[in-house]
N, C-alpha and C. Protein backbone atom coordinates (compact mmCIF):
# COMPACT_ATOMS: atom_id res chain seq x y z
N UNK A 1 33.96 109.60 56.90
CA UNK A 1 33.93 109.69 58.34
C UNK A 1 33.59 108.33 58.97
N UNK A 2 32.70 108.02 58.11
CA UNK A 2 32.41 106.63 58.84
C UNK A 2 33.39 105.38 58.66
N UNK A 3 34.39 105.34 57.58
CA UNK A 3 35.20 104.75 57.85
C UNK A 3 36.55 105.50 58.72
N UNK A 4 36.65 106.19 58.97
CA UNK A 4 37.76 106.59 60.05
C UNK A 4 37.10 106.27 61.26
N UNK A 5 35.39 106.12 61.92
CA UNK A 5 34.98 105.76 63.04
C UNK A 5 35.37 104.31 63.21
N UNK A 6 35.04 103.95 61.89
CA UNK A 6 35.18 102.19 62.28
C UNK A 6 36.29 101.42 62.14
N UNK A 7 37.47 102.53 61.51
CA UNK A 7 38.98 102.12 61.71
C UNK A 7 39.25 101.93 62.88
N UNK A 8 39.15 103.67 63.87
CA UNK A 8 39.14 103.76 64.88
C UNK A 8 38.62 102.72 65.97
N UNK A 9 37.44 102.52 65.71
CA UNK A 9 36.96 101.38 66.59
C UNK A 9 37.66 99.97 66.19
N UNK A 10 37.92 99.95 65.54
CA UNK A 10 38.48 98.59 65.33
C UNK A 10 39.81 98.03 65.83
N UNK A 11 40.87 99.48 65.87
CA UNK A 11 41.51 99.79 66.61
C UNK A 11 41.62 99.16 68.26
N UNK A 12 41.05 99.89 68.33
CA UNK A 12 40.41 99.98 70.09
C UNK A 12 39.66 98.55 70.58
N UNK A 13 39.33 98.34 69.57
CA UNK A 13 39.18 96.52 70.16
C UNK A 13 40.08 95.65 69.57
N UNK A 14 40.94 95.67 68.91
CA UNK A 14 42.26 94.77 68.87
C UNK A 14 42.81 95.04 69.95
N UNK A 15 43.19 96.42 70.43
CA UNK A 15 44.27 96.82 71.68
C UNK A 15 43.34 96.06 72.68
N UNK A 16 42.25 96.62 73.28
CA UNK A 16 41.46 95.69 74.18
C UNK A 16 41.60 94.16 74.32
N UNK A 17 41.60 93.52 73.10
CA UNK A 17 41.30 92.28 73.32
C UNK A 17 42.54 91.70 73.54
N UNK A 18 43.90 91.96 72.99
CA UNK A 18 44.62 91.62 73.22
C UNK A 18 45.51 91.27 75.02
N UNK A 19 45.91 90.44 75.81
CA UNK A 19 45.98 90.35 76.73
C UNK A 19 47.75 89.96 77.08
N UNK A 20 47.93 91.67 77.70
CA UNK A 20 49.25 92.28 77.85
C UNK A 20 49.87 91.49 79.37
N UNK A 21 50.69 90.94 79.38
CA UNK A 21 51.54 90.57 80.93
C UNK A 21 53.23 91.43 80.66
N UNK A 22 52.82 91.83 82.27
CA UNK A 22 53.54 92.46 82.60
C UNK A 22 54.38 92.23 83.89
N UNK A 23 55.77 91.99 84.48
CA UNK A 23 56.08 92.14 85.90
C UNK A 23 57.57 92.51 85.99
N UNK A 24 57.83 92.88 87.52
CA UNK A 24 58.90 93.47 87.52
C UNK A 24 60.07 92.65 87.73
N UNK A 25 61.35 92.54 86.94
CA UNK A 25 62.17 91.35 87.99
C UNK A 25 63.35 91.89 88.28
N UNK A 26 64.06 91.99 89.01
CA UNK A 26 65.44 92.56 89.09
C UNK A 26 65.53 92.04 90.76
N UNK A 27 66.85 92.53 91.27
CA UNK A 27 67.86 92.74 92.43
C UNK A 27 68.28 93.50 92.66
N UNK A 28 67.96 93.59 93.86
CA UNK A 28 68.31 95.74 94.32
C UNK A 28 68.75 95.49 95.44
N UNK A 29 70.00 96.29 95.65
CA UNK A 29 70.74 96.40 97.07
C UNK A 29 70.98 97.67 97.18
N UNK A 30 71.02 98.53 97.69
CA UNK A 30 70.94 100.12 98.18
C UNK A 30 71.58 100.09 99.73
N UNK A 31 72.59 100.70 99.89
CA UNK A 31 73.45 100.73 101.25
C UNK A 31 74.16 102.66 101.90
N UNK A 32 74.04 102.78 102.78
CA UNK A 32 74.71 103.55 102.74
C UNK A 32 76.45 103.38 103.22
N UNK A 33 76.94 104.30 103.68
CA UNK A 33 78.74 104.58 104.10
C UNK A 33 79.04 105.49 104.71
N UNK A 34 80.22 105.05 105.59
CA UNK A 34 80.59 106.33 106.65
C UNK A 34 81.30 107.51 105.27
N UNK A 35 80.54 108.98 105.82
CA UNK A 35 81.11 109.60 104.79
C UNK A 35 82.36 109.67 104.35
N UNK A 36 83.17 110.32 103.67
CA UNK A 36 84.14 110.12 102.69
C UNK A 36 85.08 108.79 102.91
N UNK A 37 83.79 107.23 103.09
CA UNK A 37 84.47 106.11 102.64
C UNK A 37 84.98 106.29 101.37
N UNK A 38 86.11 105.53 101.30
CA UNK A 38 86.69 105.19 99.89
C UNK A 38 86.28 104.21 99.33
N UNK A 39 86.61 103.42 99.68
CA UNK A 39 86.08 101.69 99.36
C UNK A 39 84.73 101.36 99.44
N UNK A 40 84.67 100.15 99.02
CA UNK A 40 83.39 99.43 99.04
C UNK A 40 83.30 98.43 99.98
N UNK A 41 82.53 98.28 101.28
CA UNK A 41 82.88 97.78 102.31
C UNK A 41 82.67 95.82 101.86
N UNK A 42 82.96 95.19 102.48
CA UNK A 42 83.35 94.15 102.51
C UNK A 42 81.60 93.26 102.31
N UNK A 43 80.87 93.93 103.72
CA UNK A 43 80.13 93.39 103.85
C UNK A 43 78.87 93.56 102.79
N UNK A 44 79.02 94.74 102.11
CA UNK A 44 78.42 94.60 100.73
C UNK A 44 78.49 94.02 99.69
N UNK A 45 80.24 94.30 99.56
CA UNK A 45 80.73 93.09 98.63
C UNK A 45 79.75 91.66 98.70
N UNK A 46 79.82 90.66 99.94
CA UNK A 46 79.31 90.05 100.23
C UNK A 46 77.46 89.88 99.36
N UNK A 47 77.19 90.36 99.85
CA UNK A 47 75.86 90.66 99.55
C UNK A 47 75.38 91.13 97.91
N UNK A 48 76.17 91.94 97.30
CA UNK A 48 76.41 91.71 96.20
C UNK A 48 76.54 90.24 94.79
N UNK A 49 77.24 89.51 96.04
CA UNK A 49 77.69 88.26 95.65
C UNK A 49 76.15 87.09 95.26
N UNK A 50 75.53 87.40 96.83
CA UNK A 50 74.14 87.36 96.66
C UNK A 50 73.45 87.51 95.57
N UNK A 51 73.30 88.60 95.35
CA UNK A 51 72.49 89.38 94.35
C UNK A 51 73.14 89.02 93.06
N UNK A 52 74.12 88.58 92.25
CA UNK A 52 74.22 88.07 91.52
C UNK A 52 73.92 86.70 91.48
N UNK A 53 74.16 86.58 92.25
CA UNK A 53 74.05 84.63 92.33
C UNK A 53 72.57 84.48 92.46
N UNK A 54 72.03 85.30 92.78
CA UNK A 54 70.05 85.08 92.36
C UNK A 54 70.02 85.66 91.29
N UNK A 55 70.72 86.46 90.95
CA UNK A 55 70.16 86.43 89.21
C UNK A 55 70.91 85.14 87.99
N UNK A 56 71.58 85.00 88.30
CA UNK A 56 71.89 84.06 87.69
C UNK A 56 71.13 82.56 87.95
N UNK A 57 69.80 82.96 88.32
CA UNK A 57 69.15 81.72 88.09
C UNK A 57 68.00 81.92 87.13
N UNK A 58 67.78 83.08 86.47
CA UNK A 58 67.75 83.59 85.53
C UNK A 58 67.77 82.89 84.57
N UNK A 59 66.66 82.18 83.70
CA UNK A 59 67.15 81.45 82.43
C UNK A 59 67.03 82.15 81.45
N UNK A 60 68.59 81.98 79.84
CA UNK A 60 68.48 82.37 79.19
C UNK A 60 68.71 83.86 79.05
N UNK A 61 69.13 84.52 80.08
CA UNK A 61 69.35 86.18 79.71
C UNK A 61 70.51 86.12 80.11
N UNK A 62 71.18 87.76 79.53
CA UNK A 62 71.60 88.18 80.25
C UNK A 62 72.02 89.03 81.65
N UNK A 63 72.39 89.40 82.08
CA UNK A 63 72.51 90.02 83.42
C UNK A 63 72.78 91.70 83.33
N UNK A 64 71.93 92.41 83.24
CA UNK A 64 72.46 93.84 82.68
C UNK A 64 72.28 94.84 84.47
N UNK A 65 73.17 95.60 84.85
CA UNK A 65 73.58 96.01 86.00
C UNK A 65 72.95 97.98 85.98
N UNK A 66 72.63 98.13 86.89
CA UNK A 66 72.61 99.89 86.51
C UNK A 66 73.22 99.82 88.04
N UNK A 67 74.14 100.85 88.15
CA UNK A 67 74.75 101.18 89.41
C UNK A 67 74.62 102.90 89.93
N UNK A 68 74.29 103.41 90.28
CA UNK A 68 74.25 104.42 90.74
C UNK A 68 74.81 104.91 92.57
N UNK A 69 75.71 105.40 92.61
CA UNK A 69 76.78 105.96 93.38
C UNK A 69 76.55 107.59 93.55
N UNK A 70 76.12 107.98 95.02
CA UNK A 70 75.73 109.40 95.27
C UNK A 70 77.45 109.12 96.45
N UNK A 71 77.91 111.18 96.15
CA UNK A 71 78.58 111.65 97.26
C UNK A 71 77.88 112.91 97.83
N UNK A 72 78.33 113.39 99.07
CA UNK A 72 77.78 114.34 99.12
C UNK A 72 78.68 115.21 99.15
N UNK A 73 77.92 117.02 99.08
CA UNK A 73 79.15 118.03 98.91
C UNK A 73 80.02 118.20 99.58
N UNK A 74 79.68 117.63 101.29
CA UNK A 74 80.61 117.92 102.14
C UNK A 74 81.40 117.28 102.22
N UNK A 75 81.63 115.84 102.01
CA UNK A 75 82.74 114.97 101.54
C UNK A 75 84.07 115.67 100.58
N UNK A 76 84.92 115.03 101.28
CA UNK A 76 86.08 115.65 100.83
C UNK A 76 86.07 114.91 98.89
N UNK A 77 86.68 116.03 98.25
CA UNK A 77 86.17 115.68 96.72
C UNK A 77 85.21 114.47 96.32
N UNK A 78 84.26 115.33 96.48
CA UNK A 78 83.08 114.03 96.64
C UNK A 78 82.65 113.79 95.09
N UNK A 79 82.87 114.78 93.72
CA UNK A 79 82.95 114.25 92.83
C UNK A 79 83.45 113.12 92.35
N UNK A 80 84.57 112.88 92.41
CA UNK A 80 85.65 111.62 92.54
C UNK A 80 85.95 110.39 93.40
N UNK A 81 85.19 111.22 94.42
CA UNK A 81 84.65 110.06 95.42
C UNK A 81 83.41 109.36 94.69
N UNK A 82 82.24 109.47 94.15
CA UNK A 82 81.08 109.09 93.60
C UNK A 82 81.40 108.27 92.10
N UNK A 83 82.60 108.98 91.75
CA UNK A 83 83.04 108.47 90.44
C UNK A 83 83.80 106.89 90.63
N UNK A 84 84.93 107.24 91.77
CA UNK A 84 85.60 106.14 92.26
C UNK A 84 84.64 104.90 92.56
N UNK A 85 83.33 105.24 93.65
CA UNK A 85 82.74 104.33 94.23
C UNK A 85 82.20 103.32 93.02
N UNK A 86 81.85 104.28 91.38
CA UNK A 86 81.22 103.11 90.58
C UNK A 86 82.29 102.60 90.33
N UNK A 87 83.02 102.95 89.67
CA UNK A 87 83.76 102.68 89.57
C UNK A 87 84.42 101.11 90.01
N UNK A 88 84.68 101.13 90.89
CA UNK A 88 85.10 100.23 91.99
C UNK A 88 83.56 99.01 92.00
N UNK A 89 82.05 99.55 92.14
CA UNK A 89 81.30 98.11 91.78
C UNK A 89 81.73 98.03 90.59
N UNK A 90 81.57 98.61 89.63
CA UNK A 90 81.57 98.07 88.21
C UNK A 90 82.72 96.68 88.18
N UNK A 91 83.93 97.79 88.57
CA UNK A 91 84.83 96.63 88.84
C UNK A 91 84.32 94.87 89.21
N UNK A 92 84.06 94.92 90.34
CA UNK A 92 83.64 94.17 91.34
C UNK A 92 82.80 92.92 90.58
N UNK A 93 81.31 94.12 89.87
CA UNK A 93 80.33 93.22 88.96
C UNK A 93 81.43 92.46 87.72
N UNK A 94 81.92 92.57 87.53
CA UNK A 94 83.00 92.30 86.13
C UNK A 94 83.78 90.95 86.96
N UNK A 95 84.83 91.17 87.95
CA UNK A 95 84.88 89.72 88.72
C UNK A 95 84.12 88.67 88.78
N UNK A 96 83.06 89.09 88.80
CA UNK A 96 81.98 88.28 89.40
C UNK A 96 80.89 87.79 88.11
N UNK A 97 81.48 88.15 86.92
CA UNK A 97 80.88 87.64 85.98
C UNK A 97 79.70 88.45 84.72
N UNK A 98 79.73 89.50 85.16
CA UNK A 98 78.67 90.35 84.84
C UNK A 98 79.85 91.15 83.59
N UNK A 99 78.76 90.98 82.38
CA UNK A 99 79.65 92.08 81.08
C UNK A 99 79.79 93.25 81.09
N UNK A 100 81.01 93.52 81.25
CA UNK A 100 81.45 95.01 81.25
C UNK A 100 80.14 95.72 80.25
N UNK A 101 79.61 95.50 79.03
CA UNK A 101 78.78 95.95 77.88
C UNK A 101 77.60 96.56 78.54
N UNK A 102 77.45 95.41 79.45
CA UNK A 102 76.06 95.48 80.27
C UNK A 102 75.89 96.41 81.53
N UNK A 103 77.02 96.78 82.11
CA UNK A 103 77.11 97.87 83.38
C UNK A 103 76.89 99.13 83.22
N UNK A 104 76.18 99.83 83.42
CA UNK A 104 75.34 101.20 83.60
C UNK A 104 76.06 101.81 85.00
N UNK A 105 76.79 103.01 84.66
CA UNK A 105 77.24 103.61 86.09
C UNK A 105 76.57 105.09 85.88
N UNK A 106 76.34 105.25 87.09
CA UNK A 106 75.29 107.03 87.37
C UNK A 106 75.65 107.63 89.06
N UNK A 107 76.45 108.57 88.22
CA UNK A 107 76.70 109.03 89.90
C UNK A 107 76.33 110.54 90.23
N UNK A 108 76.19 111.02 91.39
CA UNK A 108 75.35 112.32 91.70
C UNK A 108 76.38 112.60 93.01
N UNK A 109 75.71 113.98 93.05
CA UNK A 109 76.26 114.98 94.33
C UNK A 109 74.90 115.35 94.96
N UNK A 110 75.24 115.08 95.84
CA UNK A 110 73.90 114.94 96.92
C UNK A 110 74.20 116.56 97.76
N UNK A 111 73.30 116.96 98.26
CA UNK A 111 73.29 118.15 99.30
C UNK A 111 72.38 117.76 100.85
N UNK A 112 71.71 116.55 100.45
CA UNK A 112 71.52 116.44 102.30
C UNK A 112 71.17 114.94 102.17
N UNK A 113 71.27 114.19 103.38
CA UNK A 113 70.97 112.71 103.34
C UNK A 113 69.08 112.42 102.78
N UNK A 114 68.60 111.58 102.45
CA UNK A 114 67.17 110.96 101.86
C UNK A 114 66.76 110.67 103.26
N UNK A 115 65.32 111.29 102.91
CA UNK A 115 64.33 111.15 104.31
C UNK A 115 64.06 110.26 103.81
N UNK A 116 63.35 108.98 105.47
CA UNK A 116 62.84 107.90 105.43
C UNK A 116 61.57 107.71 104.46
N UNK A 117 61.69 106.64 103.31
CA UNK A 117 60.80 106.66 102.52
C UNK A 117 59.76 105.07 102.96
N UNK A 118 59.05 104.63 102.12
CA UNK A 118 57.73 103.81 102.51
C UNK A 118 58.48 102.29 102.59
N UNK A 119 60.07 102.60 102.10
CA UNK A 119 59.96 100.84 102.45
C UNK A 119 61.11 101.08 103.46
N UNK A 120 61.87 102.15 104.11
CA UNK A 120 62.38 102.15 104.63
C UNK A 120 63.63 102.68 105.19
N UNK A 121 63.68 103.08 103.88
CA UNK A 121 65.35 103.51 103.22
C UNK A 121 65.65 104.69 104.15
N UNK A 122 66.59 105.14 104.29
CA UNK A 122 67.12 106.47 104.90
C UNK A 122 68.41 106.80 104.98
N UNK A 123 69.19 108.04 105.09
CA UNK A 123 69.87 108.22 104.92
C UNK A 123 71.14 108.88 104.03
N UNK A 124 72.13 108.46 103.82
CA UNK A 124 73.19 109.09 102.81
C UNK A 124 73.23 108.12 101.12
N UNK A 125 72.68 106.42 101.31
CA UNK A 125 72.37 105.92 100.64
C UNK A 125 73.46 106.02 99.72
N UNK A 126 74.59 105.95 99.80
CA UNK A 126 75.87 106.25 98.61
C UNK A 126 76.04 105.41 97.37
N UNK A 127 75.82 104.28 97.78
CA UNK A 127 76.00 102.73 97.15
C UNK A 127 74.53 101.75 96.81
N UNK A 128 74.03 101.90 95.50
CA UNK A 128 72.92 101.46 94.76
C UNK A 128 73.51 100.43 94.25
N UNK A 129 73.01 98.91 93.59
CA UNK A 129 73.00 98.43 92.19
C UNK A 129 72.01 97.97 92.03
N UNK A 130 71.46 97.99 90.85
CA UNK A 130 70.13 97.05 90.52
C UNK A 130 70.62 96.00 89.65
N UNK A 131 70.20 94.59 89.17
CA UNK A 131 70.44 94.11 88.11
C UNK A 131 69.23 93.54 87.64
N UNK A 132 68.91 93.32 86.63
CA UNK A 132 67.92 93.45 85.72
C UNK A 132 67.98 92.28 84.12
N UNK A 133 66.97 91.28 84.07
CA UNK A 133 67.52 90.41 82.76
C UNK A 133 67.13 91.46 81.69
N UNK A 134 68.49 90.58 80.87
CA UNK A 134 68.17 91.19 79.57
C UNK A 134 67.95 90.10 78.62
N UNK A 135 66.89 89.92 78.07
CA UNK A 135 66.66 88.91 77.14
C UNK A 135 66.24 89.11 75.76
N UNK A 136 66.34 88.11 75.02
CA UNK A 136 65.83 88.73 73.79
C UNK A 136 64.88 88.25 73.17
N UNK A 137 63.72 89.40 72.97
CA UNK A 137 62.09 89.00 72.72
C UNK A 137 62.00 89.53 73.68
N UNK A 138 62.02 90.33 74.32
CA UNK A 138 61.67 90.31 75.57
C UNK A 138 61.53 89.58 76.67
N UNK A 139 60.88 89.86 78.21
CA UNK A 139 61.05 89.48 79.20
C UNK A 139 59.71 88.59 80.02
N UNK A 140 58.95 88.86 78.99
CA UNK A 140 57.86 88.52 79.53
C UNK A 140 57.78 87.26 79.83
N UNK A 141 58.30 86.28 79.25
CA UNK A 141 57.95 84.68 79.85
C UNK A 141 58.66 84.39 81.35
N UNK A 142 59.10 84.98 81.38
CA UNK A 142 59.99 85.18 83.12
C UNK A 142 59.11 85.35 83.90
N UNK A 143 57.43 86.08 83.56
CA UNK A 143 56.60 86.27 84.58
C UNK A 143 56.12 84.92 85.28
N UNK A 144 55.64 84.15 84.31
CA UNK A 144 55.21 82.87 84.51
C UNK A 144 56.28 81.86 85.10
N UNK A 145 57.32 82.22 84.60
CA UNK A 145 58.21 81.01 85.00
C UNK A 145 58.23 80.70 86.54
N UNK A 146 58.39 79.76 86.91
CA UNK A 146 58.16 78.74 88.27
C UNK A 146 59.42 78.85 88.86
N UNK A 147 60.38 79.01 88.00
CA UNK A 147 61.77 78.99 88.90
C UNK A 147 62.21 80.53 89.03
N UNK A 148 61.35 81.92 89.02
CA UNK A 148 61.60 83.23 88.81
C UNK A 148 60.78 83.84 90.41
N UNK A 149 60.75 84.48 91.16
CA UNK A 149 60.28 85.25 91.72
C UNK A 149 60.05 86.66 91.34
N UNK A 150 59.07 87.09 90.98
CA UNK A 150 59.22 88.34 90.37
C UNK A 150 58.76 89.39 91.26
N UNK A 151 59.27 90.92 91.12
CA UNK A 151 59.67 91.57 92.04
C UNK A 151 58.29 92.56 92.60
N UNK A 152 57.68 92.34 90.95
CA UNK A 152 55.71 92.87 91.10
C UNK A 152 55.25 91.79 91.19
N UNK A 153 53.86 92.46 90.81
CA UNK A 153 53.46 90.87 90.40
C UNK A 153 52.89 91.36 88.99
N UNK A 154 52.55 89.90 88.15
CA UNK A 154 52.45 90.31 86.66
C UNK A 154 50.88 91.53 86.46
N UNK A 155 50.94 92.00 85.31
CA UNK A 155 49.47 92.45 85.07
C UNK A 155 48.89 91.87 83.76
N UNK A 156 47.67 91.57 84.07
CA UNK A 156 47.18 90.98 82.60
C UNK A 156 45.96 91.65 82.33
């Protein structure tokens, strides 16, 4: 018993002592659309363009994308509409330099628009992307780095 206490404890002060950093980094654009848009409006496009072009200052990773695309039911075939819309960024991210390997598409059927939440958001919200480094070893020296803005802040 007493050596399973003092395994245990010994345990518990390696994890302790050890000193974990942590922070968040990515690019998030979230938009909504007049309902049963087809396309991806221009002025997102735009902005998109943005949002890659700040990650790509990014040293050393790659650029990995999650896209998520809501329709709602009342939209005329709004399945295919939601499908089309990733569709169509994925596309877009792929122009623009981003690996097909790396694009994450997630699309949903919505039943009523998103109440106003704490940073602001509201609405039908159709059109998400996040992008996110992908590095290897992980991500953690990105917290520190001087040329990174990170999106938390680290925890240690």
């Amino acid at each position: 018993m007493k050596k399973f206490a003092f395994a245990v404890l010994s345990a518990f002060w390696f994890a302790a002592s050890q000193q974990a950093a942590a922070c968040t980094i990515s690019e998030d654009l979230t938009e909504s659309v007049p309902l049963n848009f087809q396309g991806i409006p221009n002025s997102y496009r735009l902005k998109m363009v943005d949002l890659v072009s700040n990650a790509r200052r990014w040293p050393d990773v790659e650029i990995q994308a999650q896209i998520v695309t809501n329709a709602y039911v009342g939209e005329k075939n709004a399945e295919e509409l939601a499908k089309s819309r990733g569709q169509q960024l994925k596309e877009f991210l792929i122009q623009l330099g981003v690996k097909s390997q790396y694009i994450y598409v997630d699309t949903h059927l919505e039943e009523s628009p998103y109440p106003q939440d704490n940073s602001g958001f509201n609405g039908y919200l159709q059109l998400s992307v996040g992008l996110m480094p992908l590095c290897k070893g992980g991500c953690e020296r990105l917290c520190d780095d001087p040329r990174i803005t990170p999106t938390s802040k680290a925890v240690k």
